[in-house]
Protein backbone atom coordinates (compact mmCIF):
# COMPACT_ATOMS: atom_id res chain seq x y z
CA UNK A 1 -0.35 -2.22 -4.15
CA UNK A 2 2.95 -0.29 -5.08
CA UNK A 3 2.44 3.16 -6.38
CA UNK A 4 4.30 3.94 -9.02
CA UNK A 5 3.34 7.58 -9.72
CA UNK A 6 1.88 10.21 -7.93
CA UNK A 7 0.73 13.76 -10.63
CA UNK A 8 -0.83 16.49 -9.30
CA UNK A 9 -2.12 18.42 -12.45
CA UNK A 10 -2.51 21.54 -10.51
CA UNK A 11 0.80 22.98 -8.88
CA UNK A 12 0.09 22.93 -4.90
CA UNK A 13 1.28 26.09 -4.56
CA UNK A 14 -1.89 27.50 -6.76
CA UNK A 15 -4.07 25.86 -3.76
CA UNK A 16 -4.56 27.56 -0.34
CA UNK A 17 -2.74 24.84 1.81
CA UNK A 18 -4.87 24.76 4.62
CA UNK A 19 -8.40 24.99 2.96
CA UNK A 20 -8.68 23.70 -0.92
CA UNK A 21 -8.64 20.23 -2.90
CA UNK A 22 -6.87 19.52 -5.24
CA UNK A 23 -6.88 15.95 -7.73
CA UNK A 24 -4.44 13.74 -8.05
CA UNK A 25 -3.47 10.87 -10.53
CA UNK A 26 -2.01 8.35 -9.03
CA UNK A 27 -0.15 5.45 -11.23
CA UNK A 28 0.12 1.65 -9.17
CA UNK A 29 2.79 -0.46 -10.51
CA UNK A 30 0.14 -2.99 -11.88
CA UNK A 31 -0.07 0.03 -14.48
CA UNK A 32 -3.35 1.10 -13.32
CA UNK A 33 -4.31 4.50 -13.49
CA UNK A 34 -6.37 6.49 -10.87
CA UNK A 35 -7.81 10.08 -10.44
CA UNK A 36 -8.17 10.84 -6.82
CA UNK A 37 -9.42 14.30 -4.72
CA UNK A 38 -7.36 15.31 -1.64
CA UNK A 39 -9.50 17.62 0.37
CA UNK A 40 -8.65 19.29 3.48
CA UNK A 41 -10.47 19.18 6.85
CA UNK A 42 -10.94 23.18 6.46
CA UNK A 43 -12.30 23.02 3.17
CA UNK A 44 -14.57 19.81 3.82
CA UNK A 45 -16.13 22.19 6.98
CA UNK A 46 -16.64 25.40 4.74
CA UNK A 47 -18.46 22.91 1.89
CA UNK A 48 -21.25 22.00 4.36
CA UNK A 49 -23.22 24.79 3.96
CA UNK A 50 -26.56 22.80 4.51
CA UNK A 51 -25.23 21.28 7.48
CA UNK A 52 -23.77 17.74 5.26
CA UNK A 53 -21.38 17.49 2.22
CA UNK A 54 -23.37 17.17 -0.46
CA UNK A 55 -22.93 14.24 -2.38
CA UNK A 56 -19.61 14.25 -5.02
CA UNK A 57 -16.58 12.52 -5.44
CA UNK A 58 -15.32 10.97 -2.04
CA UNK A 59 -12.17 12.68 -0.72
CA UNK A 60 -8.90 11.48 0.70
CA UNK A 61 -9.01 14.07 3.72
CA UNK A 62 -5.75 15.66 4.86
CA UNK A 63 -4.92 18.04 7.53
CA UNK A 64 -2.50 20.33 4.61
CA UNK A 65 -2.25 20.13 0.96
CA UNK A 66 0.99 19.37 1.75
CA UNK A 67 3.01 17.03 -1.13
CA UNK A 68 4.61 14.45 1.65
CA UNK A 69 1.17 14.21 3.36
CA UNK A 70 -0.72 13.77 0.51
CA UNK A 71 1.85 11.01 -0.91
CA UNK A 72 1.56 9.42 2.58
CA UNK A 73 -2.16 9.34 2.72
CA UNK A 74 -2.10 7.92 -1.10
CA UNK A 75 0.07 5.23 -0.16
CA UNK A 76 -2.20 4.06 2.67
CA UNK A 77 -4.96 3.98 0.35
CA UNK A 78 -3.40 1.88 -1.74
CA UNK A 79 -2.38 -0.70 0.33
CA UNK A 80 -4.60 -4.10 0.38
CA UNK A 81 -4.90 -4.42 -3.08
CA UNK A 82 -5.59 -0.74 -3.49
CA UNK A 83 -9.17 -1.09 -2.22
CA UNK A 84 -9.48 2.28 -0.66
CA UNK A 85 -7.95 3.84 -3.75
CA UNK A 86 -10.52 2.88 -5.98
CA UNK A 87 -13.60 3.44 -3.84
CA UNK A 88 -12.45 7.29 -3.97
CA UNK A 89 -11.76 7.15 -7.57
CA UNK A 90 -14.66 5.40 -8.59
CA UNK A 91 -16.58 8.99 -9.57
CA UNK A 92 -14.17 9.56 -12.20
CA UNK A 93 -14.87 6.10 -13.71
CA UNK A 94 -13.01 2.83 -12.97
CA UNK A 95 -9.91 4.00 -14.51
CA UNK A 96 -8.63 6.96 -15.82
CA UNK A 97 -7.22 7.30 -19.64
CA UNK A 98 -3.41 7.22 -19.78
């Protein structure tokens, strides 16, 4: 699936690039509307505390909160009918309000 739209509600440059998440709405040219969280590697290893990430919203996983990386990754996810895309959204309900 084509993605139309990519929003990122909170400026990158408020997150620490290397160690952070951040979510994303991302807008498919079918209309659909989807909230997503881009996590990096850094911040995914700091959050296992007990040894495991607890249990949350799935992450997109990135090596940078980085705008052309995270559009990248995004665009993978949505390909194949935008499968991937929704299995990491699904947390935040099956679609998010426009």
């Amino acid at each position: 699936m084509k993605v139309s739209s990519i929003i990122f509600p909170t400026p990158i440059n408020e997150c620490n690039l290397f160690c952070d998440n951040i979510d994303v709405f991302v807008k498919l040219e079918n209309e659909k509307n989807f909230c997503v969280t881009i996590a990096t590697i850094e911040w995914i290893t700091q959050n296992m505390k007990k040894g495991f990430l607890e249990p949350g919203a799935p992450n997109i996983i990135v090596t940078k909160l980085q705008e052309d990386i995270i559009e990248n990754a995004i665009k993978e996810y949505a390909s194949d009918d935008a499968y991937w895309l929704k299995v990491c959204s699904l947390s935040y309900g099956e679609e998010i309000p426009q």
